[in-house]
Protein backbone atom coordinates (compact mmCIF):
# COMPACT_ATOMS: atom_id res chain seq x y z
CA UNK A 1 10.39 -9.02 -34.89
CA UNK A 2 7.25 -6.84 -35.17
CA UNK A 3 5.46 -8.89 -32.82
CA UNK A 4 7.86 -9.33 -29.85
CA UNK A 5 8.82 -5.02 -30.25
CA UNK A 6 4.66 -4.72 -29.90
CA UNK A 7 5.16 -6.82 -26.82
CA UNK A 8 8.19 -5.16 -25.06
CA UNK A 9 6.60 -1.77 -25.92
CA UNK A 10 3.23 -2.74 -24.12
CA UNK A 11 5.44 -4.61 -20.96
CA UNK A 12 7.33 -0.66 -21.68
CA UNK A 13 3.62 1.23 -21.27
CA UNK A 14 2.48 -1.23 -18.31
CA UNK A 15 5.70 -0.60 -16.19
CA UNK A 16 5.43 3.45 -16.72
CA UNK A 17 1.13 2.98 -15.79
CA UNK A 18 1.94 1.50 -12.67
CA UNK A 19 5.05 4.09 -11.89
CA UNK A 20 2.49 7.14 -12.35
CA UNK A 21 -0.09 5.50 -10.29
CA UNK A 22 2.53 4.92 -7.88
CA UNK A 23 3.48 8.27 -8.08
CA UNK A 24 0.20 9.60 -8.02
CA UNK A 25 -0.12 7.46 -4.35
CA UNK A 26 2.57 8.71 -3.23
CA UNK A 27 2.15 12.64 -3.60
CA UNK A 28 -1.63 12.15 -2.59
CA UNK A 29 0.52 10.62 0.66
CA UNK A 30 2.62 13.95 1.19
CA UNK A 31 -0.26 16.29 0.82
CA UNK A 32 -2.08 14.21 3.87
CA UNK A 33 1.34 13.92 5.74
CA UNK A 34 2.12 17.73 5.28
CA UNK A 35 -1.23 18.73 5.96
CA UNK A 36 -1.12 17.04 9.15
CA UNK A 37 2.37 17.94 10.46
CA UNK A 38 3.91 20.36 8.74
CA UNK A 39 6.54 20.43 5.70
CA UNK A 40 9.53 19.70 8.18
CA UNK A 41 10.37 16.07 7.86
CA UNK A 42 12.81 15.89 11.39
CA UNK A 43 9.86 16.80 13.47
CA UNK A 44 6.69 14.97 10.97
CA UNK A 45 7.75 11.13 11.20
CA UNK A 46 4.89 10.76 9.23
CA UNK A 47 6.53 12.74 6.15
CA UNK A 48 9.78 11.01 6.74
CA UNK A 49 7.87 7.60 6.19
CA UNK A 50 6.34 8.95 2.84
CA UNK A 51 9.81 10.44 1.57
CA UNK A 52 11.56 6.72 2.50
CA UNK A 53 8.72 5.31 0.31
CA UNK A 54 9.30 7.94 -2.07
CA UNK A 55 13.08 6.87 -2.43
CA UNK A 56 12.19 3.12 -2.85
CA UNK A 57 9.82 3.63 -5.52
CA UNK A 58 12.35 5.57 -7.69
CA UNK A 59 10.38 8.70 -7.55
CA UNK A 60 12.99 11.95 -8.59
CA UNK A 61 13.59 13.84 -5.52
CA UNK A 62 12.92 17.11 -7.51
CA UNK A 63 8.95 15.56 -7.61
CA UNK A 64 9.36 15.32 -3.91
CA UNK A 65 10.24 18.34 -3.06
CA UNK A 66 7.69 19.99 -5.38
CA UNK A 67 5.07 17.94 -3.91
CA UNK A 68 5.94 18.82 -0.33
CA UNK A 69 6.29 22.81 -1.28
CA UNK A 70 2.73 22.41 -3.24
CA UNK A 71 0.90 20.66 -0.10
CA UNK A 72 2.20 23.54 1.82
CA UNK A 73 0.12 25.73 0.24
CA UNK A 74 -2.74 26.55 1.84
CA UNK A 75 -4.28 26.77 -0.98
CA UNK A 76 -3.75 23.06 -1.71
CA UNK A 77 -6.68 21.00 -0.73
CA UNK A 78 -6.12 18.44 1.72
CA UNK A 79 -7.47 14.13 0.70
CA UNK A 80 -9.54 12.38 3.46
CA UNK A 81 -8.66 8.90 4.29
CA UNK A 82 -11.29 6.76 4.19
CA UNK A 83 -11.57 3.14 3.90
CA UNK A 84 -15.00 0.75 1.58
CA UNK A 85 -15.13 -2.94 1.49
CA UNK A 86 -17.09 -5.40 0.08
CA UNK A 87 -17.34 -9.17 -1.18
CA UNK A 88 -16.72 -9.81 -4.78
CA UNK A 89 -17.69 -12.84 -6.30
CA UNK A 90 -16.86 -16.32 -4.72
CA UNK A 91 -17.40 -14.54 -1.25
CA UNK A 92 -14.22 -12.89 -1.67
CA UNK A 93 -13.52 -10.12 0.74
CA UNK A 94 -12.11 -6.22 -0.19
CA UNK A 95 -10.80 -4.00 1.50
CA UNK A 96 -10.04 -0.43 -0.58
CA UNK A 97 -7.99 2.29 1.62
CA UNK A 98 -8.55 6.02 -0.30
CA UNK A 99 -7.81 8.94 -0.21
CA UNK A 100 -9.95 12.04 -1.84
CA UNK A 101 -11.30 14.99 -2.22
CA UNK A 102 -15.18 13.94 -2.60
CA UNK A 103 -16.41 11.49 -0.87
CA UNK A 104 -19.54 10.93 -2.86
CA UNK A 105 -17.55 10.10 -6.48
CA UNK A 106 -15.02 7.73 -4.76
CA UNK A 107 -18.03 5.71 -3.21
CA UNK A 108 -20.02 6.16 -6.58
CA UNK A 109 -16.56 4.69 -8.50
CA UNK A 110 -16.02 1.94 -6.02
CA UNK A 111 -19.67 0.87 -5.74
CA UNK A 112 -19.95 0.49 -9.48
CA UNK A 113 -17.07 -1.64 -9.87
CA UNK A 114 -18.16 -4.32 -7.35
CA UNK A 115 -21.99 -4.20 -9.10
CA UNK A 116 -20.17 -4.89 -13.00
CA UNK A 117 -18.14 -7.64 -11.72
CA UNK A 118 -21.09 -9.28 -9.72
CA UNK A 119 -19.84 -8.39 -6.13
CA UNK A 120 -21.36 -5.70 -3.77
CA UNK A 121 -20.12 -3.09 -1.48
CA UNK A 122 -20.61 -3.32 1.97
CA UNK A 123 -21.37 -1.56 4.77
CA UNK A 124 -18.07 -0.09 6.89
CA UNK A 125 -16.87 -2.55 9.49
CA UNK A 126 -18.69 -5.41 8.25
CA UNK A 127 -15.69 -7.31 7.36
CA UNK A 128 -12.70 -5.48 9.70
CA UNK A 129 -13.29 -8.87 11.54
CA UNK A 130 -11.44 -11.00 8.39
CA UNK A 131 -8.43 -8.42 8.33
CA UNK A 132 -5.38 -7.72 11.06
CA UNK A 133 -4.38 -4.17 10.68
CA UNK A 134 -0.13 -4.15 10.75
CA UNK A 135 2.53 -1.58 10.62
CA UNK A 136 4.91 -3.02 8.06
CA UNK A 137 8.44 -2.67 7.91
CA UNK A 138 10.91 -3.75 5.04
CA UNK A 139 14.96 -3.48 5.76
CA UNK A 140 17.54 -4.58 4.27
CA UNK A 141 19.67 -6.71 5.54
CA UNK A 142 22.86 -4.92 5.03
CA UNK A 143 21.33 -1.64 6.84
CA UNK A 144 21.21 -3.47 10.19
CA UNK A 145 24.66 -2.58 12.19
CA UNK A 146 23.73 -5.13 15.04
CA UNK A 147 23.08 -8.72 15.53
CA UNK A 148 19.23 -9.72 14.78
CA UNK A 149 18.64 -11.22 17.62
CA UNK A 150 19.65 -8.02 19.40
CA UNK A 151 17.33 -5.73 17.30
CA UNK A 152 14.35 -7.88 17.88
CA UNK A 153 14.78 -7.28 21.99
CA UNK A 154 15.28 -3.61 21.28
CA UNK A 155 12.14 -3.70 19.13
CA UNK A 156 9.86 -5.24 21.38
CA UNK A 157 9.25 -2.44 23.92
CA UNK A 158 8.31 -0.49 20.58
CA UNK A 159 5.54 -2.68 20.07
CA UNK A 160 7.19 -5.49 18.07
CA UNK A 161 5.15 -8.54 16.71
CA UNK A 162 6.87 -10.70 14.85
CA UNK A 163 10.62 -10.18 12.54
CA UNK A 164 10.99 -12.14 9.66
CA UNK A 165 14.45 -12.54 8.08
CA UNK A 166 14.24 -13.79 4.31
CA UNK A 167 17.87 -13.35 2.59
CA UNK A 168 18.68 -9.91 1.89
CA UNK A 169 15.59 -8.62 3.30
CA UNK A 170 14.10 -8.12 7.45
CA UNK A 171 10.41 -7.59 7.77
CA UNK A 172 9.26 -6.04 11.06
CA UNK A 173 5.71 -6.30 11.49
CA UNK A 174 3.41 -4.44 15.01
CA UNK A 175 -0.09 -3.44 15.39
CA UNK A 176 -1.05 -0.30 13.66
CA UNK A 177 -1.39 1.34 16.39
CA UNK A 178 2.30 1.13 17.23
CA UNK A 179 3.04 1.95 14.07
CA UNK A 180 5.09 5.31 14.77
CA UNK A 181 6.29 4.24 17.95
CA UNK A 182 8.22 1.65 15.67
CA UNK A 183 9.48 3.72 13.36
CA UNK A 184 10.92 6.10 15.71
CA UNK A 185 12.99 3.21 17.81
CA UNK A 186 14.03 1.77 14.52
CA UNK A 187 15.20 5.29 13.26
CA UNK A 188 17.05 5.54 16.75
CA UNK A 189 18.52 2.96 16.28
CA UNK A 190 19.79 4.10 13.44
CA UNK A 191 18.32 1.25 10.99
CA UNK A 192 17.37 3.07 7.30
CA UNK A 193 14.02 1.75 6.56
CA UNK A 194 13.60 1.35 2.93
CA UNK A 195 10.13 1.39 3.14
CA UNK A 196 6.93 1.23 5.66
CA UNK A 197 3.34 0.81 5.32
CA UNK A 198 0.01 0.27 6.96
CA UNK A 199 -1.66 -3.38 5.61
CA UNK A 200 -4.66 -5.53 6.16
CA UNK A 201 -3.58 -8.65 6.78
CA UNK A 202 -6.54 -11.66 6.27
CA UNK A 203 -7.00 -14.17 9.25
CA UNK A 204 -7.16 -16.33 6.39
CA UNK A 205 -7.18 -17.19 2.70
CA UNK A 206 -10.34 -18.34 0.53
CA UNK A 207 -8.91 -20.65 -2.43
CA UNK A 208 -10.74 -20.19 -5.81
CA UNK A 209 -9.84 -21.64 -9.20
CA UNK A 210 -8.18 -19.63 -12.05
CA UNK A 211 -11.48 -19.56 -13.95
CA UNK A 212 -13.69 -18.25 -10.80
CA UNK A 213 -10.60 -15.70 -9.78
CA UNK A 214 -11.46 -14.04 -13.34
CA UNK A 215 -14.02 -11.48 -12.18
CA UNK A 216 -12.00 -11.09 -9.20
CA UNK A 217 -9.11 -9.87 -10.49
CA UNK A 218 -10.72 -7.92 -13.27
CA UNK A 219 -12.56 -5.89 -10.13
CA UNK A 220 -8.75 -5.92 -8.41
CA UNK A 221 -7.96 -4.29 -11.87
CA UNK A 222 -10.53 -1.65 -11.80
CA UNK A 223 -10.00 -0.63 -8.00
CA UNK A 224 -6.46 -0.06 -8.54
CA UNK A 225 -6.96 2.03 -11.92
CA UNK A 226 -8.94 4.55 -10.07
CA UNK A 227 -6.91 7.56 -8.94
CA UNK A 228 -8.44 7.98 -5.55
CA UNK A 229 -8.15 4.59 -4.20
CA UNK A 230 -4.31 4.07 -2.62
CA UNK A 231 -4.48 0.20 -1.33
CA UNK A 232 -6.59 -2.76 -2.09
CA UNK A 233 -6.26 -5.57 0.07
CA UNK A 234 -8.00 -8.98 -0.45
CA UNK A 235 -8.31 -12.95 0.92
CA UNK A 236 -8.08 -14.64 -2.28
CA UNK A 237 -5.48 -17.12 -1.93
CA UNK A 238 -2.66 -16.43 -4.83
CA UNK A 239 -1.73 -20.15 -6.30
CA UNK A 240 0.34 -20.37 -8.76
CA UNK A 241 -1.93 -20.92 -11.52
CA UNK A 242 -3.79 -17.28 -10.75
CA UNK A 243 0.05 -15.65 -10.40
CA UNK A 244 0.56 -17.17 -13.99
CA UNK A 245 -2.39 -15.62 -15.29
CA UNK A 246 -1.64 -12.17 -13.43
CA UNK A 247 1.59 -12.01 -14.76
CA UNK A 248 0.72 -12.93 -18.37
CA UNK A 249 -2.09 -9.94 -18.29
């Protein structure tokens, strides 16, 4: 019994880590969105994206709305988005979004990751070529008043690229520079969006074995630890063997 409490109490600890961080994310996201266009989310569809995220990630609307009324502030500081990448080991390419207030620690942080776990960061641009940058949208099924077939002609004047329908769930996917042009038709058309992102998308996937995916994930690991980095993105092909060990962490 003392064993399997131990191990429910550190699954417990892991879930509430990665609900701060996500957290964390998410009001570094309002700060940048309120910064940018105001604390009003009917006329900042930026803000509106971040509070939809907000919902789907379980975060209290109280923290919302204290986030939003402390990024208006002008004594808040504001985060810069900026974006590192590098090859870790196995010639597997990174990509690290962040956002922060000094430059100069994140890309301290970041580089010193990649040089423990044998990779090395690179110089910006050098591997945009491997990634597709996509707006992301995730629906639900159920949220969608009209037929699918209809949404995806209303969509494509918006800058649609490809919907996927899997079950319960719709994925809308355009280029990211379409990215609020898409959001605003799908919001006129009065489909809730339960959440939206910007990803990196590989051309393709490098396969690795368990053993050599090690050192890759334990870099993953450290990348997403750090406060100032938002999204890591990555070509490492995810068999089922390295899911197994992920999930057994």
């Amino acid at each position: 019994m003392g064993r399997a409490f131990e191990f429910r109490k550190a699954r417990k600890m892991k879930r509430w880590s990665k609900m701060a961080k996500t957290f964390t994310r998410i009001g570094k996201d309002i700060v940048i969105a309120v910064k940018q266009g105001g604390p009003h989310p009917d006329s900042n569809a930026r803000l509106r994206q971040v509070m939809q995220n907000a919902k789907s990630a379980n975060m209290p609307k109280d923290n919302v709305l204290r986030a939003i009324k402390k990024a208006s502030d002008k004594d808040t500081a504001n985060y810069e988005e900026i974006s590192l990448e590098g090859y870790a080991v196995h010639g597997i390419a990174i990509f690290i979004d962040c956002a922060t207030n000094n430059n100069n620690r994140t890309v301290a942080d970041v580089r010193s990751y990649f040089s423990k776990c044998d990779g090395a960061l690179g110089v910006n641009g050098s591997l945009e070529f491997l990634f597709d940058r996509k707006g992301v949208f995730n629906i639900a099924l159920s949220n969608i008043s009209i037929d699918i077939e209809e949404l995806e002609m209303e969509l494509i004047d918006a800058g649609l690229e490809e919907l996927e329908v899997d079950r319960d769930n719709v994925t809308v996917y355009c280029d990211f520079t379409d990215f609020n042009n898409l959001q605003t038709k799908l919001e006129d058309l009065g489909v809730k969006i339960e959440n939206s992102e910007l990803q990196r998308i590989p051309n393709s996937f490098k396969k690795i074995t368990c053993k050599q995916a090690q050192k890759v994930l334990k870099l993953l690991d450290l990348l997403e630890e750090n406060d100032d980095v938002q999204q890591v993105f990555h070509n490492m092909e995810l068999t089922d063997e390295i899911l197994n060990a992920i999930e057994n962490k």
